[in-house]
Protein backbone atom coordinates (compact mmCIF):
# COMPACT_ATOMS: atom_id res chain seq x y z
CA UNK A 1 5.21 1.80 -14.33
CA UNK A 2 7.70 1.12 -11.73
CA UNK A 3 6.06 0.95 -7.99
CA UNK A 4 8.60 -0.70 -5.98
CA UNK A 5 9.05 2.25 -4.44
CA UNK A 6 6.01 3.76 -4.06
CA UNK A 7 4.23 3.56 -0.59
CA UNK A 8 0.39 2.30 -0.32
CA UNK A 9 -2.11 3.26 2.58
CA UNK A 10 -4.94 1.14 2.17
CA UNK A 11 -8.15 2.27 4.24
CA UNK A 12 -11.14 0.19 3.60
CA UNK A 13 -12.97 -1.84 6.24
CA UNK A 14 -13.90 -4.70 3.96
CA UNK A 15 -10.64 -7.13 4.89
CA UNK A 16 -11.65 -8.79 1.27
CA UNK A 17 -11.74 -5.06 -0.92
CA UNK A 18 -8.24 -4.47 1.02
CA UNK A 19 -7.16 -8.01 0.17
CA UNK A 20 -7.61 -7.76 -3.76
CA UNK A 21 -6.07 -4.56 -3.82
CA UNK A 22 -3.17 -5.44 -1.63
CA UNK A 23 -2.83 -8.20 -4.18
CA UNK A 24 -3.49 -5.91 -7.03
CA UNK A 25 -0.43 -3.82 -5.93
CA UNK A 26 1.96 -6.24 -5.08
CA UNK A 27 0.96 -8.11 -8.60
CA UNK A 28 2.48 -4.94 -10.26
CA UNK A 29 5.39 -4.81 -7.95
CA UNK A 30 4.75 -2.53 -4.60
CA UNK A 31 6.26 -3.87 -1.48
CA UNK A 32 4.86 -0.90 0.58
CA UNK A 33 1.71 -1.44 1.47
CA UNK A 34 0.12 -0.76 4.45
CA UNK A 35 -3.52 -1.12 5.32
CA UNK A 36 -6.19 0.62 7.87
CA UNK A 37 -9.54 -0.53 8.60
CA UNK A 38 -11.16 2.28 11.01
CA UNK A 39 -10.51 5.92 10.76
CA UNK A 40 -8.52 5.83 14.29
CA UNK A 41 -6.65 3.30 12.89
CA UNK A 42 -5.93 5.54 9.87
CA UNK A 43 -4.84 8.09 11.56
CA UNK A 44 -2.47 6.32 13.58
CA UNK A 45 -1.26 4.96 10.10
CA UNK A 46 -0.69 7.95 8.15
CA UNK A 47 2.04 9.35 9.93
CA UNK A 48 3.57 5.77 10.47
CA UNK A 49 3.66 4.74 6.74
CA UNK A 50 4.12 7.63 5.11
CA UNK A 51 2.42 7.07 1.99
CA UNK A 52 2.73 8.00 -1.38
CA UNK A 53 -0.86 7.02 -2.57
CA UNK A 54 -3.76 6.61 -0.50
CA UNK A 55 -6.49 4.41 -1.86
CA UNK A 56 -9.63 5.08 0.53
CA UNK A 57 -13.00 4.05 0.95
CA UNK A 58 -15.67 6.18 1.25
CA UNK A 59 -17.53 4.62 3.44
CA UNK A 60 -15.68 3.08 6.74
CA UNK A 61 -18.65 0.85 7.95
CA UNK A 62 -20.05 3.78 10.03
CA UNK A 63 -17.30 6.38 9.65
CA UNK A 64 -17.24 8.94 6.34
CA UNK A 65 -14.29 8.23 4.39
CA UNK A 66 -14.88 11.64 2.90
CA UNK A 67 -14.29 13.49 6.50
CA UNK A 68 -11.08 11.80 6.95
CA UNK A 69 -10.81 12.58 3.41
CA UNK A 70 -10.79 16.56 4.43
CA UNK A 71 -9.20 16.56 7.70
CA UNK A 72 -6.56 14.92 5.50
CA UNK A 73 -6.57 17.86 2.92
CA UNK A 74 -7.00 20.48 6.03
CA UNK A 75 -5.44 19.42 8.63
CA UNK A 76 -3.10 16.37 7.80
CA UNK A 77 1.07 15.84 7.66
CA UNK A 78 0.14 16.12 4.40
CA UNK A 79 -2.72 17.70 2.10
CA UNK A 80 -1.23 17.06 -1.35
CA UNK A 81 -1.43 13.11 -0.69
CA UNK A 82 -2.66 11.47 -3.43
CA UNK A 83 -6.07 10.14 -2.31
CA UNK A 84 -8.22 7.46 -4.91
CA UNK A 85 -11.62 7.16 -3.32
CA UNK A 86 -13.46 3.78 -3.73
CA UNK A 87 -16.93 3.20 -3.40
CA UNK A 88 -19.94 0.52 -4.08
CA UNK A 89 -22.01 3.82 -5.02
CA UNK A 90 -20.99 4.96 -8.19
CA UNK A 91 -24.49 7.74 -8.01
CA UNK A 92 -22.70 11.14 -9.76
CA UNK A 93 -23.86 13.11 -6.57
CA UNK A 94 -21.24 10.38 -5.21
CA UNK A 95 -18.39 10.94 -7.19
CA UNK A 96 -19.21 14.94 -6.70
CA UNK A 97 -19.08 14.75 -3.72
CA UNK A 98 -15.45 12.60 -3.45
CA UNK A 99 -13.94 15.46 -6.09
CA UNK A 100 -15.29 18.28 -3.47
CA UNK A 101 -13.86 16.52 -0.48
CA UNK A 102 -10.62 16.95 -2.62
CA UNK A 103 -10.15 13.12 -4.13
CA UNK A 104 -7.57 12.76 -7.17
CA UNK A 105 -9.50 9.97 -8.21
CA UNK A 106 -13.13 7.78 -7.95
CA UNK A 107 -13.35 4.04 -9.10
CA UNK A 108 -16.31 1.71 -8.38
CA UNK A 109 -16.44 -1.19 -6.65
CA UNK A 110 -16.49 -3.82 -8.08
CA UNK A 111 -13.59 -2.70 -10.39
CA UNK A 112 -11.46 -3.96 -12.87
CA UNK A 113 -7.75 -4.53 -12.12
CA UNK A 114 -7.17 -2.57 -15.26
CA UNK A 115 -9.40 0.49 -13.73
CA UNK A 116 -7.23 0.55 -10.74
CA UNK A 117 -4.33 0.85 -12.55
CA UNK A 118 -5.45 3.69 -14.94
CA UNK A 119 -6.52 5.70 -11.73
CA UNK A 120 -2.91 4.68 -10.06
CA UNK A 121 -1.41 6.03 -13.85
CA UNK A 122 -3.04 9.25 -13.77
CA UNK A 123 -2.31 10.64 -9.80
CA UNK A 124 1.78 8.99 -10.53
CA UNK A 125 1.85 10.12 -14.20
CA UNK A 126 -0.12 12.93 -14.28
CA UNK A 127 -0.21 14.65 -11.53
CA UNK A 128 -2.40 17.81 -11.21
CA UNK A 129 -1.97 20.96 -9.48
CA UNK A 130 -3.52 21.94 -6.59
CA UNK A 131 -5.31 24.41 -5.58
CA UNK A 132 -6.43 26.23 -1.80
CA UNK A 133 -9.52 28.21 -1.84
CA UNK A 134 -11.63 29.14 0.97
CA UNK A 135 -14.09 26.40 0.62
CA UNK A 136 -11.73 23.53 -1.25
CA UNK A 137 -8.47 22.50 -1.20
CA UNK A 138 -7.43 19.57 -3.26
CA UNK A 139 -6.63 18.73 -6.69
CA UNK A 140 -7.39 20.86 -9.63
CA UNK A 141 -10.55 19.83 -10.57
CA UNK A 142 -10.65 20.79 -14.27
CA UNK A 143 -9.82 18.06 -16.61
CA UNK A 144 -7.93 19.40 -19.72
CA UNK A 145 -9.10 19.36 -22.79
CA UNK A 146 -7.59 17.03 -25.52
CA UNK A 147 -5.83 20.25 -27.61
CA UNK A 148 -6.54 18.07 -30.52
CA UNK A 149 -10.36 18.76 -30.97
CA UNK A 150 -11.40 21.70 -32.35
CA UNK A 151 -15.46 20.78 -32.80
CA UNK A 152 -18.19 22.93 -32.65
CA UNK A 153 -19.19 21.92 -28.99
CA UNK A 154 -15.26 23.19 -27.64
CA UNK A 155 -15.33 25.31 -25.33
CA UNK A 156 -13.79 29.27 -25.54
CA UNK A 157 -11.20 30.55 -23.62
């Protein structure tokens, strides 16, 4: 997977998280990469750099990565930005509540380079819909089912 020229916003206030992933990236060949540590300082960044992929944190020391997360979705340059959410609370009520603020993607920290680079796979490779509802707007949610299984426990359609 090619991602010279894809462009990286990095918003995490841990300087070391945004460290291994700016490393991370540039390991696999983006020269992009831009990083934020505040959600003021995101803002300003977004427009400035443009990004292809955003790879957020959830939780911006006292600021809620998942608000700027929605305004992003609602009110941002632009709400079909791919957004990977990364937290060091991997709780399912967590990752719920990352997919309902309208994240493509949720990886734990600490994570396996490998991890980061299936989540980076799916939003480039296999990119989902989106949809706009009154009370969501974000990714399609549903994950589709491998056509190949047919077992008793598939659902009907």
């Amino acid at each position: 997977m090619d991602l010279s020229k894809v462009h990286f916003l990095i918003i995490d206030d841990s300087h070391e998280t945004a460290t291994i992933v700016r490393s991370l990236l540039a390991s696999w060949g983006a020269q992009d990469v831009h990083e934020a540590a505040t959600t003021e300082a995101a803002l300003r960044a977004l427009p400035a750099a443009n990004p292809d992929i955003v790879i957020l944190d959830q939780h911006l020391g006292g600021d809620d990565g998942l608000a700027l997360l929605r305004f992003i979705r609602n009110e941002g340059l632009n709400p079909y930005l791919p957004v990977i959410v990364l937290s060091a609370d991997g709780r399912p009520a967590k990752v719920a509540e990352a997919r309902d603020a309208g994240a493509h993607e949720f990886l734990v920290k600490p994570f396996a380079p490998r991890d980061l680079y299936a989540k980076l796979q799916s939003v480039i490779l296999r990119p989902r819909g989106f949809v706009r509802a009154p009370d969501y707007m974000g990714p399609d949610r549903r994950r589709h089912a491998d056509p190949g299984y047919g077992g008793p426990e598939r659902r009907k359609t």
